[in-house]
PDB file of N, CA and C in Angstrom:
ATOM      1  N   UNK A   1     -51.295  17.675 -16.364  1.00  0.00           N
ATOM      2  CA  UNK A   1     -50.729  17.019 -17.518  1.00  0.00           C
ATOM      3  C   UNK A   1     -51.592  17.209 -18.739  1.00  0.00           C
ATOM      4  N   UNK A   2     -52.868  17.205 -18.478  1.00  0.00           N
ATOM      5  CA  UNK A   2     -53.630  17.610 -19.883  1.00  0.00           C
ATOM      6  C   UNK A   2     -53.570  18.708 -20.263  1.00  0.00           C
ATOM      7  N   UNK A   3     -53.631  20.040 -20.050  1.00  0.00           N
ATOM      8  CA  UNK A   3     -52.659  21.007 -20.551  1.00  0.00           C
ATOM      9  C   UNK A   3     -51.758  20.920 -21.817  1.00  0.00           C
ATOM     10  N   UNK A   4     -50.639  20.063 -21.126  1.00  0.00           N
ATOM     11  CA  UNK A   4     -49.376  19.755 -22.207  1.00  0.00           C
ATOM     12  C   UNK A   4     -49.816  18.898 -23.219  1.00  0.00           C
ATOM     13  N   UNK A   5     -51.028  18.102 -23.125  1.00  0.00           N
ATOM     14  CA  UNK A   5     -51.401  17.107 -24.366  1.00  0.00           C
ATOM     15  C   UNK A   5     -52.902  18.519 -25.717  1.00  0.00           C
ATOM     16  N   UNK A   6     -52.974  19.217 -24.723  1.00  0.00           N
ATOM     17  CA  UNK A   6     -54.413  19.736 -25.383  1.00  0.00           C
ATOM     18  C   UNK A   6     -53.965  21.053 -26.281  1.00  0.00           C
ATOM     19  N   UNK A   7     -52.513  21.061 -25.677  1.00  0.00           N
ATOM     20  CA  UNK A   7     -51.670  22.586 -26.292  1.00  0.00           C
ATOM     21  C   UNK A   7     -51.676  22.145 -27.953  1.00  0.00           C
ATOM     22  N   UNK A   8     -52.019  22.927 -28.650  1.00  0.00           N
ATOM     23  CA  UNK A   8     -51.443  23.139 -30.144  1.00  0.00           C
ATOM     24  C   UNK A   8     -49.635  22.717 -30.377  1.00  0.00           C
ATOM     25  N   UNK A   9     -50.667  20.611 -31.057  1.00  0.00           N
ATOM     26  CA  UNK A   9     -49.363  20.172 -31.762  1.00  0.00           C
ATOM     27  C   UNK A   9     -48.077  20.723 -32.745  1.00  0.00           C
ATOM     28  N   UNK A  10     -47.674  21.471 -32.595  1.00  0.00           N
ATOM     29  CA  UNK A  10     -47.064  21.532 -33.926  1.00  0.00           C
ATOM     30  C   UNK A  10     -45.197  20.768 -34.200  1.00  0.00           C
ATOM     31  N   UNK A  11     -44.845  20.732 -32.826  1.00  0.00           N
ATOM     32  CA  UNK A  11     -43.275  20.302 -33.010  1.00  0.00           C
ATOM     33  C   UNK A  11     -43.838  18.112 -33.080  1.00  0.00           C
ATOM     34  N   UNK A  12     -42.849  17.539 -33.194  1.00  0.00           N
ATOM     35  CA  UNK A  12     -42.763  16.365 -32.753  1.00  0.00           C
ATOM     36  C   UNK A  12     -41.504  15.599 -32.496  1.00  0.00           C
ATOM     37  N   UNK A  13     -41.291  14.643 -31.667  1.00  0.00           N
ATOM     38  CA  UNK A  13     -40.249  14.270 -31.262  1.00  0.00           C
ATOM     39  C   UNK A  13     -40.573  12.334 -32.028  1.00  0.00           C
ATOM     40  N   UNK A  14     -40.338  12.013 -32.895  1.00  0.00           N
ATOM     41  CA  UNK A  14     -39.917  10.417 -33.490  1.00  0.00           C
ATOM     42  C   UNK A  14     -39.145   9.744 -32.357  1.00  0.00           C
ATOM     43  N   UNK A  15     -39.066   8.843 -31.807  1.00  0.00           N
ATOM     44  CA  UNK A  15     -38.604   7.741 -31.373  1.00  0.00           C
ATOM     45  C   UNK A  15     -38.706   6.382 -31.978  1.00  0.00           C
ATOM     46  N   UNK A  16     -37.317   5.465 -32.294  1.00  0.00           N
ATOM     47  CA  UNK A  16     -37.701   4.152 -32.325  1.00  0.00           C
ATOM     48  C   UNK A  16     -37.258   3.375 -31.141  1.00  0.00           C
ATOM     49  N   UNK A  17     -37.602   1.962 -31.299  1.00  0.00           N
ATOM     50  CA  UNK A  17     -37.417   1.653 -29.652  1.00  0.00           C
ATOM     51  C   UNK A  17     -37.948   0.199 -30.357  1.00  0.00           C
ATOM     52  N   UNK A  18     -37.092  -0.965 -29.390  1.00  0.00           N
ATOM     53  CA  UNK A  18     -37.548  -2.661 -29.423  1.00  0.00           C
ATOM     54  C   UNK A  18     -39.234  -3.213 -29.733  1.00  0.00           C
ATOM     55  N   UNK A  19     -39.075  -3.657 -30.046  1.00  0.00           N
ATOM     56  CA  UNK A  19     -40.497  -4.646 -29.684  1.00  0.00           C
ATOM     57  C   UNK A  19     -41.150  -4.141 -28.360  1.00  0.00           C
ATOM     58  N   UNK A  20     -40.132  -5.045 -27.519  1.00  0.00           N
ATOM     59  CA  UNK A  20     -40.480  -5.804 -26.268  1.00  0.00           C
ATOM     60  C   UNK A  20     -40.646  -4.490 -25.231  1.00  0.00           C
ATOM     61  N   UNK A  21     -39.920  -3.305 -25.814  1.00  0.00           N
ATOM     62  CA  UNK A  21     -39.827  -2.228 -24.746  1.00  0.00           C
ATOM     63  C   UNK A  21     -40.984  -1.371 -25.104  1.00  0.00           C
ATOM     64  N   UNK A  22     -41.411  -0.963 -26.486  1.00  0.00           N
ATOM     65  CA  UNK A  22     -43.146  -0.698 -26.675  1.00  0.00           C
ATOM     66  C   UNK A  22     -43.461  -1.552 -26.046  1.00  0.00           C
ATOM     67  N   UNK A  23     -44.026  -2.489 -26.393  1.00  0.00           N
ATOM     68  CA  UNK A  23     -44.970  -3.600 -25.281  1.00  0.00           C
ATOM     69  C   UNK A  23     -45.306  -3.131 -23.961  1.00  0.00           C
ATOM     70  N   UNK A  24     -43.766  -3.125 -22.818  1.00  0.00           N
ATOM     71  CA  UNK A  24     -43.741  -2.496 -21.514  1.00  0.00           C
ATOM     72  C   UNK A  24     -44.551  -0.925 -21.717  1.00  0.00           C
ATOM     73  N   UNK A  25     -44.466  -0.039 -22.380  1.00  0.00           N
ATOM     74  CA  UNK A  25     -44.422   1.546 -22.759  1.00  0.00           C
ATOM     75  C   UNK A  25     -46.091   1.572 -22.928  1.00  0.00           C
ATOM     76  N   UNK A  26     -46.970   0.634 -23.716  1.00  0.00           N
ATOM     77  CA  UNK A  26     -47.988   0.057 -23.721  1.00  0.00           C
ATOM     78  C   UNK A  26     -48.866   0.028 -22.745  1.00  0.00           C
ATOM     79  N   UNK A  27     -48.169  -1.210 -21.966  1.00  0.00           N
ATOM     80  CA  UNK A  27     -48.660  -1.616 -21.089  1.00  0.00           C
ATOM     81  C   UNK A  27     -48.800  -0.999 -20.085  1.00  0.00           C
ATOM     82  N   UNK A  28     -47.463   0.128 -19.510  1.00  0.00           N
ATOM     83  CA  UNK A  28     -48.199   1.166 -18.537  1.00  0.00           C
ATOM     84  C   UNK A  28     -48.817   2.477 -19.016  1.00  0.00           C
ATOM     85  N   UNK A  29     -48.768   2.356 -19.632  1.00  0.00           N
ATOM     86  CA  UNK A  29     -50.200   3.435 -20.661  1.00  0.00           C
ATOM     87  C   UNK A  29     -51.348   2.718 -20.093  1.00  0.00           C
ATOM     88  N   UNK A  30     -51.217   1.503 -20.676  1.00  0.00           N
ATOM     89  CA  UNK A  30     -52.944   1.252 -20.097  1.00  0.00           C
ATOM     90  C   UNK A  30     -53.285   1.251 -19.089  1.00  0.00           C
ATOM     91  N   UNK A  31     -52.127   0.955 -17.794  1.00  0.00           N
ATOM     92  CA  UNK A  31     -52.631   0.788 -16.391  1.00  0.00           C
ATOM     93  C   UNK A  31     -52.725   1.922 -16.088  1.00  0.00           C
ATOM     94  N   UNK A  32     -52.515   3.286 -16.408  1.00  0.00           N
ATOM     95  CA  UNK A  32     -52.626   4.604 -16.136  1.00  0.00           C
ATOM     96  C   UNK A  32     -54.054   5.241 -17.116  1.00  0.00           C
ATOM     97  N   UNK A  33     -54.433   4.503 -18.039  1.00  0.00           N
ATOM     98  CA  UNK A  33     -55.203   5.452 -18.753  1.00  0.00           C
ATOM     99  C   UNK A  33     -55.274   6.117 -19.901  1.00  0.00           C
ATOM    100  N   UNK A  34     -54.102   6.132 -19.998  1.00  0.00           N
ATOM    101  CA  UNK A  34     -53.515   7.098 -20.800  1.00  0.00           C
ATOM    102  C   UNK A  34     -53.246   6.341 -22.364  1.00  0.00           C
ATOM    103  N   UNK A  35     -52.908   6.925 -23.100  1.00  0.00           N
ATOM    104  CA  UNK A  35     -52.604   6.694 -24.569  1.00  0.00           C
ATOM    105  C   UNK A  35     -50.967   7.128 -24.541  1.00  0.00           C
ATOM    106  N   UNK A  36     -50.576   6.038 -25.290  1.00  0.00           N
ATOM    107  CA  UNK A  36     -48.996   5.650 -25.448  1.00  0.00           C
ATOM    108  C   UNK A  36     -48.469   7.287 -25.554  1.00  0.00           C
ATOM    109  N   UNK A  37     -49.318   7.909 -26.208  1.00  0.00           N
ATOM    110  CA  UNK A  37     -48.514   9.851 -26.686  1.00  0.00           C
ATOM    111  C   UNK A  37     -48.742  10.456 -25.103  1.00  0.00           C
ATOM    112  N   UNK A  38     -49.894   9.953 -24.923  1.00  0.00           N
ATOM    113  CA  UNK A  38     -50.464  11.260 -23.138  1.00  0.00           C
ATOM    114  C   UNK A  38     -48.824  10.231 -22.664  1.00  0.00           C
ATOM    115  N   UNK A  39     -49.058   9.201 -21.946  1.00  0.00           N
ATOM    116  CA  UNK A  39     -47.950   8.717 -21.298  1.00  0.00           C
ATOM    117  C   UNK A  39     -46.636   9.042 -21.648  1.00  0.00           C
ATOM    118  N   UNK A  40     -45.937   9.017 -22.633  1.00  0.00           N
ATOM    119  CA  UNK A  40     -44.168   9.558 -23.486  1.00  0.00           C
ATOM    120  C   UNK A  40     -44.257  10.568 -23.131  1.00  0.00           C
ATOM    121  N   UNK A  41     -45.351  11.878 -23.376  1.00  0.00           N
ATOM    122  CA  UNK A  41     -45.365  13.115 -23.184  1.00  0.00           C
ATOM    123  C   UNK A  41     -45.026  13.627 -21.540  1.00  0.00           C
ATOM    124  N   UNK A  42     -46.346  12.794 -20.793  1.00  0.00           N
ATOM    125  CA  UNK A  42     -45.763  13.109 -19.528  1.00  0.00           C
ATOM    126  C   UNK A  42     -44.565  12.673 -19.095  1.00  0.00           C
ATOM    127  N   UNK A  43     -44.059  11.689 -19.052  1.00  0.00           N
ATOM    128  CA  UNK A  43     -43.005  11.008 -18.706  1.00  0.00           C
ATOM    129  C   UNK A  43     -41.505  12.046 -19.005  1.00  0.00           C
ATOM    130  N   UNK A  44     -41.823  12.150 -20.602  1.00  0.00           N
ATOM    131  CA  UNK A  44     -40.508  13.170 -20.824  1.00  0.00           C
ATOM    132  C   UNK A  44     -40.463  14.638 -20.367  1.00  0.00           C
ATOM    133  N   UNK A  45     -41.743  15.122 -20.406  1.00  0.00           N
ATOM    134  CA  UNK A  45     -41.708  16.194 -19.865  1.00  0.00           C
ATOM    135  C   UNK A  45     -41.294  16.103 -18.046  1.00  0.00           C
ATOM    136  N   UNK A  46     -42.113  15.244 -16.998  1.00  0.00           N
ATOM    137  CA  UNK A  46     -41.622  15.562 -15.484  1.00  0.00           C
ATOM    138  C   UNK A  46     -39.916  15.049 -15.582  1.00  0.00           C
ATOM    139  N   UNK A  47     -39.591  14.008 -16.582  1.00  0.00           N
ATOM    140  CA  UNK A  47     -37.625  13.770 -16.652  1.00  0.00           C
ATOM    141  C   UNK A  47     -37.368  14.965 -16.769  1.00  0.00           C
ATOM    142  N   UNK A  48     -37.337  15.717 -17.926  1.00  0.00           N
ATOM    143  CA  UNK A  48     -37.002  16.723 -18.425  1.00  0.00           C
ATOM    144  C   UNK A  48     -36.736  17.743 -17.379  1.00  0.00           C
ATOM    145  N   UNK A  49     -37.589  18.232 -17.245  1.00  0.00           N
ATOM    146  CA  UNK A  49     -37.999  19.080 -15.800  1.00  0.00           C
ATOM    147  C   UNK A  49     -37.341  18.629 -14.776  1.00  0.00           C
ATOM    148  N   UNK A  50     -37.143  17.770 -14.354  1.00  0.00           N
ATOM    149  CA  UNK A  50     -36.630  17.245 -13.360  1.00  0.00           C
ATOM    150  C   UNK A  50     -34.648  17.368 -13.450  1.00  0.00           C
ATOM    151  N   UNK A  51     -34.166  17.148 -14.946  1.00  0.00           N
ATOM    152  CA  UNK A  51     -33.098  17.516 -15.512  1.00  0.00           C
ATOM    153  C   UNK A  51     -32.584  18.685 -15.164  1.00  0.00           C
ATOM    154  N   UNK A  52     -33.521  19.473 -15.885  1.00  0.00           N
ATOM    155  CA  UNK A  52     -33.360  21.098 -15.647  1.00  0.00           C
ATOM    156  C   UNK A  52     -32.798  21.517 -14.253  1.00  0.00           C
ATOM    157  N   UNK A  53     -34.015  21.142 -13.545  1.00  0.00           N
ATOM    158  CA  UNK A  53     -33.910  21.405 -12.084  1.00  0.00           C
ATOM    159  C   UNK A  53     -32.193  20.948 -11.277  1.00  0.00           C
ATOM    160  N   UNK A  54     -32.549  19.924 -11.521  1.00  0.00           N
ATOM    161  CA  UNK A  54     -31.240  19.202 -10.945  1.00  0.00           C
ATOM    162  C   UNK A  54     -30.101  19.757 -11.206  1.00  0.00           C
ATOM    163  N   UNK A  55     -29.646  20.482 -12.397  1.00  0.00           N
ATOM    164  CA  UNK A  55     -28.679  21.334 -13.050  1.00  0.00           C
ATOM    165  C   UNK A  55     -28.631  22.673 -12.557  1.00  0.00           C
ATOM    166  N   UNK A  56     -30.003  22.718 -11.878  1.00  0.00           N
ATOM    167  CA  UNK A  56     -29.497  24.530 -11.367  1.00  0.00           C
ATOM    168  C   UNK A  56     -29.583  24.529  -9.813  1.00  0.00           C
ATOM    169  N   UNK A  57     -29.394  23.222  -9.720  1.00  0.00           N
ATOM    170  CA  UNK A  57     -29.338  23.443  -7.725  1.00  0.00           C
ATOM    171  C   UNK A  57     -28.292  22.431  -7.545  1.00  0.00           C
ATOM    172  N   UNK A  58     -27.063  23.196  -6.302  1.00  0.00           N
ATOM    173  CA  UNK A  58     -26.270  22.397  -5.979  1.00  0.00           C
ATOM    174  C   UNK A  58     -26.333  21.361  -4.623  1.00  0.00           C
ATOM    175  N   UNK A  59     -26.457  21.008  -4.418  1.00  0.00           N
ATOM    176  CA  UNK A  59     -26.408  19.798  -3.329  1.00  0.00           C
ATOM    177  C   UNK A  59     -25.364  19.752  -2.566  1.00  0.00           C
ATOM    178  N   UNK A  60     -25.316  20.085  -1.343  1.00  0.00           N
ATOM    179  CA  UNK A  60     -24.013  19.675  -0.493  1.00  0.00           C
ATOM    180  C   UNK A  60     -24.337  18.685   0.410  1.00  0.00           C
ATOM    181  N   UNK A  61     -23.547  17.667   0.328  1.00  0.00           N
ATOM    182  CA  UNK A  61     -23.384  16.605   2.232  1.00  0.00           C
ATOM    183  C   UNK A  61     -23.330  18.004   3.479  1.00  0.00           C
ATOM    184  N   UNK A  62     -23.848  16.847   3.775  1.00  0.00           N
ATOM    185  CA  UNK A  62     -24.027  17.903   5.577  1.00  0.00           C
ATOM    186  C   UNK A  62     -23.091  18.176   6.120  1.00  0.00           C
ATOM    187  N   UNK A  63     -21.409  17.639   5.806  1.00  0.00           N
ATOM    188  CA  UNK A  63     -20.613  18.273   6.123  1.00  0.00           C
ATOM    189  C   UNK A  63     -19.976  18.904   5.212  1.00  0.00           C
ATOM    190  N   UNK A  64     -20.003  19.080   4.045  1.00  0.00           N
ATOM    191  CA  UNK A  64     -19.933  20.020   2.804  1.00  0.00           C
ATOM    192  C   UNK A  64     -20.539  21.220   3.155  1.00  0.00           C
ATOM    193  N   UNK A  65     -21.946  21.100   4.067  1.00  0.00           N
ATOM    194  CA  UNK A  65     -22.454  22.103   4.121  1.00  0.00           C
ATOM    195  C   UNK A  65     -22.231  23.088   5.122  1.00  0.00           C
ATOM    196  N   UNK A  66     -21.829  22.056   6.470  1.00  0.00           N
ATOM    197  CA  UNK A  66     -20.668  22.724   7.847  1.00  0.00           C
ATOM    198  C   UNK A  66     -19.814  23.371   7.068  1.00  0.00           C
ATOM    199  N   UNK A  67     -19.214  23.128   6.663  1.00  0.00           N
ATOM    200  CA  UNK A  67     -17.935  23.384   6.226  1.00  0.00           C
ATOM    201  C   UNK A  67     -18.147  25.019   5.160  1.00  0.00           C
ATOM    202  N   UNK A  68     -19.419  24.946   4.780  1.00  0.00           N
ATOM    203  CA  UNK A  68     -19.561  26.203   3.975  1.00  0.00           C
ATOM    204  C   UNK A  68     -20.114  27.267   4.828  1.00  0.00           C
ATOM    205  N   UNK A  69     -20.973  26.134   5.893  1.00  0.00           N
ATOM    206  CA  UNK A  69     -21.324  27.794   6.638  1.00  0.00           C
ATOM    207  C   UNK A  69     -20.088  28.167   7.663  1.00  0.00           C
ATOM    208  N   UNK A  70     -19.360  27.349   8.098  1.00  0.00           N
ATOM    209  CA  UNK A  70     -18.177  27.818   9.088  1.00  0.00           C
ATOM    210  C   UNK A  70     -17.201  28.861   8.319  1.00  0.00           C
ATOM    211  N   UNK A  71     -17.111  28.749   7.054  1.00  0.00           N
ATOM    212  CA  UNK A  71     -16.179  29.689   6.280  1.00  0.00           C
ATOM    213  C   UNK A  71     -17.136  30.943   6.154  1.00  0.00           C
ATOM    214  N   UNK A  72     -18.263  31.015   6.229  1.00  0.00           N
ATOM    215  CA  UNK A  72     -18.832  32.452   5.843  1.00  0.00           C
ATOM    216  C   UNK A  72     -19.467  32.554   7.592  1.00  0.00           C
ATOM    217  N   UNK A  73     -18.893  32.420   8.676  1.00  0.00           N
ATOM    218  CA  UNK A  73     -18.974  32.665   9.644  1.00  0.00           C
ATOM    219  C   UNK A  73     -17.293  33.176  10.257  1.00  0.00           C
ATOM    220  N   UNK A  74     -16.511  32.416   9.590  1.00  0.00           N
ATOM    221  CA  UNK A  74     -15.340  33.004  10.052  1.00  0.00           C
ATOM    222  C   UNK A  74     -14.865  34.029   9.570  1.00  0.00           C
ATOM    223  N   UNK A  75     -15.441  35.112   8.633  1.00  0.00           N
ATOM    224  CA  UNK A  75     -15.081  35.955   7.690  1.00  0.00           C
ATOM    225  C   UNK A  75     -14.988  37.124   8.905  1.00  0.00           C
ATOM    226  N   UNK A  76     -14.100  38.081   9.141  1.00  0.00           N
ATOM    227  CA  UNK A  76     -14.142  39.247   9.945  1.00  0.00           C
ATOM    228  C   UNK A  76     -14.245  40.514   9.393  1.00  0.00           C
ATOM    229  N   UNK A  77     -14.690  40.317   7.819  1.00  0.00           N
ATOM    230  CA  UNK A  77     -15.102  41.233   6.858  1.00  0.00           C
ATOM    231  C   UNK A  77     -16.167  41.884   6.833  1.00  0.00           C
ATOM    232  N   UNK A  78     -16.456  43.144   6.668  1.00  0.00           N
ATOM    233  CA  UNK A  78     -17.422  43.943   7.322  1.00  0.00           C
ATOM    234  C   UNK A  78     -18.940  43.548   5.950  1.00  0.00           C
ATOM    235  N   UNK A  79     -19.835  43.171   5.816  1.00  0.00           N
ATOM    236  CA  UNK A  79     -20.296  43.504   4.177  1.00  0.00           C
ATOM    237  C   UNK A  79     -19.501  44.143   3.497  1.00  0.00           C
ATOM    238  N   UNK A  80     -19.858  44.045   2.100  1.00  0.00           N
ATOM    239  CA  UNK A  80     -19.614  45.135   0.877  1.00  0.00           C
ATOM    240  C   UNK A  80     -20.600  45.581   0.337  1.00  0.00           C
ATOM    241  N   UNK A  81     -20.919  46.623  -0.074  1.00  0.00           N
ATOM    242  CA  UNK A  81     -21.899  47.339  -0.422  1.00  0.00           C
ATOM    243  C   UNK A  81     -22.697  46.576  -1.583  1.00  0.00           C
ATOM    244  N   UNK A  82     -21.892  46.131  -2.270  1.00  0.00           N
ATOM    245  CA  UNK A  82     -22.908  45.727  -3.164  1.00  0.00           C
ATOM    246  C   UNK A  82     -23.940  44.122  -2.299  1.00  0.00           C
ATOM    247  N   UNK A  83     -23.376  43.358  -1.170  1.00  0.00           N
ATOM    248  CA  UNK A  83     -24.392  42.725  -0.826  1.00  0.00           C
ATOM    249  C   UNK A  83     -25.328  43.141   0.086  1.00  0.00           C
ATOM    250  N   UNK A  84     -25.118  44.765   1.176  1.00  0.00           N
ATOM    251  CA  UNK A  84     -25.841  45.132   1.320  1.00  0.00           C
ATOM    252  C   UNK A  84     -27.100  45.513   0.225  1.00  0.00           C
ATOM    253  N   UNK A  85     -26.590  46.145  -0.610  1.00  0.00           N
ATOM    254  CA  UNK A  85     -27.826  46.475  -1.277  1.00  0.00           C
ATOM    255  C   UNK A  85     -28.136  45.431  -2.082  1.00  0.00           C
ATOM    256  N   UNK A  86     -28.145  44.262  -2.608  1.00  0.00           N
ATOM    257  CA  UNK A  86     -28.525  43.151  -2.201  1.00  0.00           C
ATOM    258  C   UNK A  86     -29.978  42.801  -1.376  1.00  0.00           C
ATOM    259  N   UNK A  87     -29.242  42.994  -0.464  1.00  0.00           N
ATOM    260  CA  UNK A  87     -29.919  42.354   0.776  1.00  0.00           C
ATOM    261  C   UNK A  87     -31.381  43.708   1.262  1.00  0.00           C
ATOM    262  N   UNK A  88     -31.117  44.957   1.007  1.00  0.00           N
ATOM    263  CA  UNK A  88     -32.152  45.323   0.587  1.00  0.00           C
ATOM    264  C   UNK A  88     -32.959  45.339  -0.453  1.00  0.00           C
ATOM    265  N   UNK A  89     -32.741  44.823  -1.714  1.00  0.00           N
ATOM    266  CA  UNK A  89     -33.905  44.585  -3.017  1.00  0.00           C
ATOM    267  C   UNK A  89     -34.335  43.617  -2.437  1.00  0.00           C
ATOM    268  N   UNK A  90     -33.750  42.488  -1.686  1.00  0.00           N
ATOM    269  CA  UNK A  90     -34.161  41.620  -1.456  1.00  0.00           C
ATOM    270  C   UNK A  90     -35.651  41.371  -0.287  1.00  0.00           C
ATOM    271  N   UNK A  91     -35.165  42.512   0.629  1.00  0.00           N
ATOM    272  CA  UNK A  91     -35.827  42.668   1.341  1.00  0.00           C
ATOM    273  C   UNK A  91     -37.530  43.166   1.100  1.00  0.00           C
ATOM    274  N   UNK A  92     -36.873  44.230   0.219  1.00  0.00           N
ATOM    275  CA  UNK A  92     -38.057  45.176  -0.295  1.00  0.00           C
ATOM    276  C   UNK A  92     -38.986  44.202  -1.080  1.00  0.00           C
ATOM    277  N   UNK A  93     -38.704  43.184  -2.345  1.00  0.00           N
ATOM    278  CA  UNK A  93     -39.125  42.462  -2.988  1.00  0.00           C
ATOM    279  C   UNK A  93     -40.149  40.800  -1.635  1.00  0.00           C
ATOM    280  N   UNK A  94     -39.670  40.897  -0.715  1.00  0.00           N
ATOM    281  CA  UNK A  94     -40.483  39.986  -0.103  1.00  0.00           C
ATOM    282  C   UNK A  94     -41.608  40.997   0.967  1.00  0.00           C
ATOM    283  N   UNK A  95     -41.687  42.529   0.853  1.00  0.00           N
ATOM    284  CA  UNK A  95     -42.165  42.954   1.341  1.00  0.00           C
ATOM    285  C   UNK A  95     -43.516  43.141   0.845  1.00  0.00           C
ATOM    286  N   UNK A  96     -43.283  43.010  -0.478  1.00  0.00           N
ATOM    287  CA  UNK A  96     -44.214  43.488  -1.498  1.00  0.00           C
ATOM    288  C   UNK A  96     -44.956  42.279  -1.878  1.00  0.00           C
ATOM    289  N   UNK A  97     -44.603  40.895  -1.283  1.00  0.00           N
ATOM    290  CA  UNK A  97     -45.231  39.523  -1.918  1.00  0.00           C
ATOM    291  C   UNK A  97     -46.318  39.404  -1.442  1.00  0.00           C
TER     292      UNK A  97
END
């Protein structure tokens, strides 16, 4: 997290916000250490991140997920070339890790 506080300021993000909810925002700043900016900073940044993430991965129930592998098990379709070769970059690229 110090990294992201020690990087060259130049953008800024303004917030206003209650009394009573600085106060709280404060107050776990201090039980952490941190200064009200180190604390907002981290905070928005692991949400943020965490946003991102969440948006590029889909989630299935466990039978959402039966249900997806039984359909690409029942296929009597031979590959197609393009996921073979696929499946060799793919290969080649974990060969090389």
């Amino acid at each position: 997290m110090q990294n992201i506080i020690d990087k060259k300021n130049e953008a800024r993000v303004n917030v206003r916000i209650a009394s009573d909810l600085k106060r709280i925002i404060e107050q776990a700043s201090a039980v952490l250490g941190q200064s009200v900016n180190e604390f907002a900073v981290s905070i928005l940044v692991r949400k943020a991140r965490q946003v991102i993430q969440d948006s590029q991965v889909t989630s299935l129930s466990n039978r959402d997920r039966d249900k997806f592998l039984a359909a690409l098990e029942a296929t009597d379709l031979p590959p197609h070339d393009t996921l073979k070769s696929a499946a060799r970059r793919y290969r080649s690229r974990m060969k090389n890790e």
